[in-house]
PDB file of N, CA and C in Angstrom:
ATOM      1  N   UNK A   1     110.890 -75.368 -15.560  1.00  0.00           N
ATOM      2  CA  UNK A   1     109.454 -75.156 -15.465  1.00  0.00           C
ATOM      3  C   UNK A   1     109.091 -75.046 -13.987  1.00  0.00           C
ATOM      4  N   UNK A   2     108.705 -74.110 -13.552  1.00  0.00           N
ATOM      5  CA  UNK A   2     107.844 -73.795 -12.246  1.00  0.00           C
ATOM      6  C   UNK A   2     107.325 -74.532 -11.814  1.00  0.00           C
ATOM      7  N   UNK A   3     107.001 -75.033 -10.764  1.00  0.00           N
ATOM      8  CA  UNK A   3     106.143 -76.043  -9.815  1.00  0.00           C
ATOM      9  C   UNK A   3     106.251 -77.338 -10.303  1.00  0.00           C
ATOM     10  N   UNK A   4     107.039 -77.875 -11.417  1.00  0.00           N
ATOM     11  CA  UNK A   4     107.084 -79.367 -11.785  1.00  0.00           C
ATOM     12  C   UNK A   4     107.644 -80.117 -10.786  1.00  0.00           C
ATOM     13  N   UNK A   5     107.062 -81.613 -10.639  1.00  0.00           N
ATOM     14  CA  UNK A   5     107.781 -82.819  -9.756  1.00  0.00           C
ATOM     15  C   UNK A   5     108.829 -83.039 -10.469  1.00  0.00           C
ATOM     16  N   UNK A   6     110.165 -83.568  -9.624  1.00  0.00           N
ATOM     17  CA  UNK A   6     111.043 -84.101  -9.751  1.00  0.00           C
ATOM     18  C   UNK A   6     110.484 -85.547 -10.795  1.00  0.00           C
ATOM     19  N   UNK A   7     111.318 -86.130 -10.940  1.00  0.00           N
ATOM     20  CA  UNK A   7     111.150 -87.368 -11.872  1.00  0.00           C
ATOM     21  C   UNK A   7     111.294 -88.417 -10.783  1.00  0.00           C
ATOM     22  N   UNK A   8     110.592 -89.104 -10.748  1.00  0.00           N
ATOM     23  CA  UNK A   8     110.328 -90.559  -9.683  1.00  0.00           C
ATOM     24  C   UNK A   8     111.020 -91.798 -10.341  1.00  0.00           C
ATOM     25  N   UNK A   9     111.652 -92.237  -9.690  1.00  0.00           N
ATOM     26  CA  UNK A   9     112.497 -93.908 -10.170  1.00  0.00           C
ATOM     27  C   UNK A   9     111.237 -95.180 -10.673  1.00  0.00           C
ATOM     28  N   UNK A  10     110.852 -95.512 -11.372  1.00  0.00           N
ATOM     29  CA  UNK A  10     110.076 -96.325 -12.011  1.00  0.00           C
ATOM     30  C   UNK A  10     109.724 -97.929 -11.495  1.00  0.00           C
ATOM     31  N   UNK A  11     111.268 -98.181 -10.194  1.00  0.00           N
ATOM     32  CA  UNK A  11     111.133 -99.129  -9.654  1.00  0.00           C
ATOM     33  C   UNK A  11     110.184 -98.962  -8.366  1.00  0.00           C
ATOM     34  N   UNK A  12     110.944 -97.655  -7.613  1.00  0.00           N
ATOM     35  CA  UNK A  12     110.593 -97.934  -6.172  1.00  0.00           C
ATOM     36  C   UNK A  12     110.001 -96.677  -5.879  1.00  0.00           C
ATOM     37  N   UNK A  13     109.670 -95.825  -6.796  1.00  0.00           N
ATOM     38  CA  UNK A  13     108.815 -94.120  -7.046  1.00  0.00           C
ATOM     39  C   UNK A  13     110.135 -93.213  -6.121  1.00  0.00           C
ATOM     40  N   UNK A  14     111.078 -93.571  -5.832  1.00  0.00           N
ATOM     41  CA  UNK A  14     112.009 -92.532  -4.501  1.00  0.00           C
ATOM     42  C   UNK A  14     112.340 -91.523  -6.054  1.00  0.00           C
ATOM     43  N   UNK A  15     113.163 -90.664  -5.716  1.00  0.00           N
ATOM     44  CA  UNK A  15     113.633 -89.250  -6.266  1.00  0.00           C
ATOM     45  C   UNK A  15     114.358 -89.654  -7.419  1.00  0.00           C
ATOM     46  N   UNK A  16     114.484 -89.685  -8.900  1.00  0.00           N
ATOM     47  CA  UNK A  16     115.366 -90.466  -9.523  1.00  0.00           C
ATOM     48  C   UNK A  16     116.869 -89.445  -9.348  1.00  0.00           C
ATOM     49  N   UNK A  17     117.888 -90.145  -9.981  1.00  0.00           N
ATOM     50  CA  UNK A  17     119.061 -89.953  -9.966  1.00  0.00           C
ATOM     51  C   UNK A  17     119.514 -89.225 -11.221  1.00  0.00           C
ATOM     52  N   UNK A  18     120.028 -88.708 -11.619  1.00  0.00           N
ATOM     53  CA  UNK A  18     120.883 -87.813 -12.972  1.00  0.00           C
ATOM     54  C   UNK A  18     122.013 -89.190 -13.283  1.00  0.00           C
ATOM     55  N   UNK A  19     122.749 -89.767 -12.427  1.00  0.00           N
ATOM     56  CA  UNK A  19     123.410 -90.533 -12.368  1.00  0.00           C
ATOM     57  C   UNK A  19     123.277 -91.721 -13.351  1.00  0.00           C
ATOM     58  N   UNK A  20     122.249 -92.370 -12.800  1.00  0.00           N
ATOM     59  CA  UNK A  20     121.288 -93.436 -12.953  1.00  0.00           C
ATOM     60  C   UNK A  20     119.822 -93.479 -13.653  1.00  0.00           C
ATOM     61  N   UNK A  21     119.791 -92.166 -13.980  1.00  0.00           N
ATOM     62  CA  UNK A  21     118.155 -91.732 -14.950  1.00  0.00           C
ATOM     63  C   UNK A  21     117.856 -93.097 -15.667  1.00  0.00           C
ATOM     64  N   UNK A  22     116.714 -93.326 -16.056  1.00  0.00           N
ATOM     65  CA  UNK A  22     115.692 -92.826 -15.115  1.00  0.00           C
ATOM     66  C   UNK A  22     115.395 -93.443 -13.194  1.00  0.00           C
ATOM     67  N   UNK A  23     116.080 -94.086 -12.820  1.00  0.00           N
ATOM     68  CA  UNK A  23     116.235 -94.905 -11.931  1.00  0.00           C
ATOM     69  C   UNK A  23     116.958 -93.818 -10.777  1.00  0.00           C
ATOM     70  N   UNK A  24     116.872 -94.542  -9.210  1.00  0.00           N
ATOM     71  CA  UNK A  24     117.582 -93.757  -8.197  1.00  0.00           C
ATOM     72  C   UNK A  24     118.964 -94.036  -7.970  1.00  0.00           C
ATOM     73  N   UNK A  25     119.220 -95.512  -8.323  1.00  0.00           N
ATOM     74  CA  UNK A  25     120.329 -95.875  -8.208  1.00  0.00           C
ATOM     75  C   UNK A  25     121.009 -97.078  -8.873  1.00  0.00           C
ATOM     76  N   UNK A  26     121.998 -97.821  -8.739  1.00  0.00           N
ATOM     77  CA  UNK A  26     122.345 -98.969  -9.541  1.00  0.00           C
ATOM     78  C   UNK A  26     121.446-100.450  -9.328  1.00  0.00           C
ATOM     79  N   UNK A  27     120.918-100.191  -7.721  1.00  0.00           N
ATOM     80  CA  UNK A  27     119.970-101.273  -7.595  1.00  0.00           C
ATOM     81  C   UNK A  27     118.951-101.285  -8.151  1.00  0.00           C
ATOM     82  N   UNK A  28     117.849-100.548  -8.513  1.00  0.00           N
ATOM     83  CA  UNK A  28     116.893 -99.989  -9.305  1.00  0.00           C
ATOM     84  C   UNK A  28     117.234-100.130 -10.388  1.00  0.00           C
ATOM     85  N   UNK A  29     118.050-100.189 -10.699  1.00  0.00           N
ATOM     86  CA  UNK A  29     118.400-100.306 -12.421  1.00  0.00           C
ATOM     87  C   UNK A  29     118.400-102.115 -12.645  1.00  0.00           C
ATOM     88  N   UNK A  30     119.306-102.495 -11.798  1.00  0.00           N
ATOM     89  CA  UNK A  30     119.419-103.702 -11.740  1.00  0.00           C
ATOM     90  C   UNK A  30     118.362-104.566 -11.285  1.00  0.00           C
ATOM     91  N   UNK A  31     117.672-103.904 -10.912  1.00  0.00           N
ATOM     92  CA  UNK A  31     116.072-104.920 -10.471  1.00  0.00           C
ATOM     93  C   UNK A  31     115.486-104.646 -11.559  1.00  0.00           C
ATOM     94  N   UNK A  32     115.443-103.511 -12.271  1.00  0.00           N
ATOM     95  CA  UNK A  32     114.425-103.226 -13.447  1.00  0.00           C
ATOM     96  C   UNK A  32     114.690-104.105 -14.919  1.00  0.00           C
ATOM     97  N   UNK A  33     116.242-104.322 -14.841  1.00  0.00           N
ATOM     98  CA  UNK A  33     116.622-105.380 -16.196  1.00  0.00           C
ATOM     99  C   UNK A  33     116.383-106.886 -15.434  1.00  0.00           C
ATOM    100  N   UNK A  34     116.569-107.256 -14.398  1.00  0.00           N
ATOM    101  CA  UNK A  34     116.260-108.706 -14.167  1.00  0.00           C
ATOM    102  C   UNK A  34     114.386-108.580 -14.215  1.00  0.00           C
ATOM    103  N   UNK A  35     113.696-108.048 -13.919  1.00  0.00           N
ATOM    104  CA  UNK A  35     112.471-107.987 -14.393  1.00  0.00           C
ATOM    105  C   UNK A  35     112.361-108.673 -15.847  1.00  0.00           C
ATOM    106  N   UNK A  36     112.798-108.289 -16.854  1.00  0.00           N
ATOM    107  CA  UNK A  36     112.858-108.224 -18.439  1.00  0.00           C
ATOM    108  C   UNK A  36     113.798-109.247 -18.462  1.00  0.00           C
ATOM    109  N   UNK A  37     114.519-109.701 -17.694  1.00  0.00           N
ATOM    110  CA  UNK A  37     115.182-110.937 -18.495  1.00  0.00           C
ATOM    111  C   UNK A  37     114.427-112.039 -17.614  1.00  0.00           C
ATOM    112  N   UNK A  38     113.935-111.862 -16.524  1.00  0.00           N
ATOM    113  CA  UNK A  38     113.289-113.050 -15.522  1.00  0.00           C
ATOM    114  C   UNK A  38     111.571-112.828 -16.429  1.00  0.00           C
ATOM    115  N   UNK A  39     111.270-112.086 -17.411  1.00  0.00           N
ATOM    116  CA  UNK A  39     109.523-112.182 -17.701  1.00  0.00           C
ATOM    117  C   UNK A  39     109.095-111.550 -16.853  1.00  0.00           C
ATOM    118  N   UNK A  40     109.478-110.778 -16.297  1.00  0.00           N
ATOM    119  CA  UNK A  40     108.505-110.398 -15.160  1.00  0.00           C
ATOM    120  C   UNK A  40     107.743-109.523 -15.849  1.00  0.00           C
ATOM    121  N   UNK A  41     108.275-108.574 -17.158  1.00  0.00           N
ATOM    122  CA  UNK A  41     107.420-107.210 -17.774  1.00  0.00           C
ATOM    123  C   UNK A  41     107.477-108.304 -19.092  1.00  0.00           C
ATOM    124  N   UNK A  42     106.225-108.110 -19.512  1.00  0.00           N
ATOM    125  CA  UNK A  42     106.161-108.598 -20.996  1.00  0.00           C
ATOM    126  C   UNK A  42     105.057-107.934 -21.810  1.00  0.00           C
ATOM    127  N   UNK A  43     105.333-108.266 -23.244  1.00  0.00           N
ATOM    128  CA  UNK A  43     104.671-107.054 -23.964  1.00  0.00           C
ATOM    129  C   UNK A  43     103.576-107.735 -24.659  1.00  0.00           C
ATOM    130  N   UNK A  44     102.119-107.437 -24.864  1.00  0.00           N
ATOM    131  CA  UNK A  44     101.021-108.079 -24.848  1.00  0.00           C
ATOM    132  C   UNK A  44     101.205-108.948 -26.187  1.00  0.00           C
ATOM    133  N   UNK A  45     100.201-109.945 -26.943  1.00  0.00           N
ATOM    134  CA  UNK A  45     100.561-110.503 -27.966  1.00  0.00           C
ATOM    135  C   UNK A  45     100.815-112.212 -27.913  1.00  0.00           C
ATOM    136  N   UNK A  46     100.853-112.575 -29.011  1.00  0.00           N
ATOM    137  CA  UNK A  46     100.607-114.070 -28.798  1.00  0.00           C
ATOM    138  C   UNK A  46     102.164-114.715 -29.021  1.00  0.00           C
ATOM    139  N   UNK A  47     102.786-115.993 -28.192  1.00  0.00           N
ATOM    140  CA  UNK A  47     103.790-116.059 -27.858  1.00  0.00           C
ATOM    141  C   UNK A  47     104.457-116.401 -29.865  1.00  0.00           C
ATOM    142  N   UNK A  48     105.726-116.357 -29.941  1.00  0.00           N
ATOM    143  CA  UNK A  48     106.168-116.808 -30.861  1.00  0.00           C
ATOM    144  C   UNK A  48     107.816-117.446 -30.248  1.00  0.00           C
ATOM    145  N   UNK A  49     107.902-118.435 -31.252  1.00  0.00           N
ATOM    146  CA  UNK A  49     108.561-119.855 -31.054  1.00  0.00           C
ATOM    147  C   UNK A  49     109.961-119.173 -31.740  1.00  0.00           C
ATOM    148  N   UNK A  50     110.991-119.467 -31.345  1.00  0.00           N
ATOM    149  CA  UNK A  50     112.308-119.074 -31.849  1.00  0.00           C
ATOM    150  C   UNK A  50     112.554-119.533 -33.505  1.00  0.00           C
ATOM    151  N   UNK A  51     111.804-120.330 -33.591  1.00  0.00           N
ATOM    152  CA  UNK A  51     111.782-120.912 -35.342  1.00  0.00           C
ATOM    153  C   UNK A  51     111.084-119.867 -35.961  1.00  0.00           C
ATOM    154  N   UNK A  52     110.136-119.394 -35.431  1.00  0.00           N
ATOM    155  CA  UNK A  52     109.516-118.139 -36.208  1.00  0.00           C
ATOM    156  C   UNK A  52     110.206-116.806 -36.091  1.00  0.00           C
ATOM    157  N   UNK A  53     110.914-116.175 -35.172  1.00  0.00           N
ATOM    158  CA  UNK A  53     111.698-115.225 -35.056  1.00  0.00           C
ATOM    159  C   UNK A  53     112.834-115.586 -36.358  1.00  0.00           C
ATOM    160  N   UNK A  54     113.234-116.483 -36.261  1.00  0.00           N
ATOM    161  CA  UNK A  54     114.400-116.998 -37.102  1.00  0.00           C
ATOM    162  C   UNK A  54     114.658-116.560 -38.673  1.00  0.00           C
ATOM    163  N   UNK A  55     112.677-117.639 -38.888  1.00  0.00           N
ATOM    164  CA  UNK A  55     111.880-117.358 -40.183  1.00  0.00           C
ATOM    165  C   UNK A  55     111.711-115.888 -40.602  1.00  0.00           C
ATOM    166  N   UNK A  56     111.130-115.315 -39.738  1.00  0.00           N
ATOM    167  CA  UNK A  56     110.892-114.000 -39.687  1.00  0.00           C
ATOM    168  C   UNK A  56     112.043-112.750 -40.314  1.00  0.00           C
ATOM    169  N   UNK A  57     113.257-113.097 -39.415  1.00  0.00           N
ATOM    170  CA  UNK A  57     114.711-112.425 -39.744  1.00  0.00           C
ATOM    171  C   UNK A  57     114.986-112.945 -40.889  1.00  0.00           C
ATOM    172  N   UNK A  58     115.423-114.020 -41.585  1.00  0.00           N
ATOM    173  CA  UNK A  58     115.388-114.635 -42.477  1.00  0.00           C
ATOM    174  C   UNK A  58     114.992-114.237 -44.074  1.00  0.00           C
ATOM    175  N   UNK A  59     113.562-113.949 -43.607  1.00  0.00           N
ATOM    176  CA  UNK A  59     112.549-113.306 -44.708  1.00  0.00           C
ATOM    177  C   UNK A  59     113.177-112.163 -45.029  1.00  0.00           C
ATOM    178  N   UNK A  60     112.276-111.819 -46.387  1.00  0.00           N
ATOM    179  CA  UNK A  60     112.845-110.118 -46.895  1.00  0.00           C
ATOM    180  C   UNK A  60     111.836-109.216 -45.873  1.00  0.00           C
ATOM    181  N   UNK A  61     110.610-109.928 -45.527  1.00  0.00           N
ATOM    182  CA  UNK A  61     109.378-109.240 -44.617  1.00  0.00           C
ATOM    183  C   UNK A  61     110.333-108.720 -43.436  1.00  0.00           C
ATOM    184  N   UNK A  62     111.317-109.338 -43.006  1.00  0.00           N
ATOM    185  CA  UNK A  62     111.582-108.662 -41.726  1.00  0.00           C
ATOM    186  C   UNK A  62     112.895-107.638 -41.731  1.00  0.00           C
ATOM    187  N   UNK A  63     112.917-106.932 -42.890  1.00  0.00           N
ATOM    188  CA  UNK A  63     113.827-106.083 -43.106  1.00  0.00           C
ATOM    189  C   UNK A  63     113.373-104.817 -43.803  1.00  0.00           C
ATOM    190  N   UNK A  64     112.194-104.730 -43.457  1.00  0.00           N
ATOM    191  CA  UNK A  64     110.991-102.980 -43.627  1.00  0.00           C
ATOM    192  C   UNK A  64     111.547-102.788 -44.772  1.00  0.00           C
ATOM    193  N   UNK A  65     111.087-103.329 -46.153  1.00  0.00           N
ATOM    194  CA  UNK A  65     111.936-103.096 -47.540  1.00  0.00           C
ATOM    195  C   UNK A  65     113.284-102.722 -47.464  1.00  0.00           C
ATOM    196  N   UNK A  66     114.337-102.695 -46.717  1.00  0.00           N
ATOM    197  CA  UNK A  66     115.654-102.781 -47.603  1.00  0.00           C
ATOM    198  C   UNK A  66     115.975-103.929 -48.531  1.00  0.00           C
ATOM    199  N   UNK A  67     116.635-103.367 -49.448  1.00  0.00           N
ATOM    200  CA  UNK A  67     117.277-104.662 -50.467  1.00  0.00           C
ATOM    201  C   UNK A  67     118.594-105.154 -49.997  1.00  0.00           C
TER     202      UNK A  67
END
């Protein structure tokens, strides 16, 4: 496509990589998963307790009707 921007790295906006998509490089990648395992990105919603995840899996509810 004509006149489109390159794709920007999501961490640090530099040029992303083909390599490393969407990211520029392995550091960028690696800052972007310690984000998500340190909380740093979290997804809106009210917290739930590992007993309820558990419950949840558990249930037939958490298996989108398969039998």
């Amino acid at each position: 496509m004509a006149g489109s921007k390159p794709p920007k790295c999501p961490v640090c906006r530099g040029p992303a990589s083909q390599q490393w998509a969407p990211f520029c490089s392995a550091g960028c990648k690696d800052r972007d998963l310690l984000q998500w395992l340190g909380d740093g990105y979290k997804i809106p919603g009210p917290a739930v307790s590992p007993d309820q995840l558990a419950d949840h899996f558990a249930s037939d509810s958490g298996r989108d009707g398969e039998d």
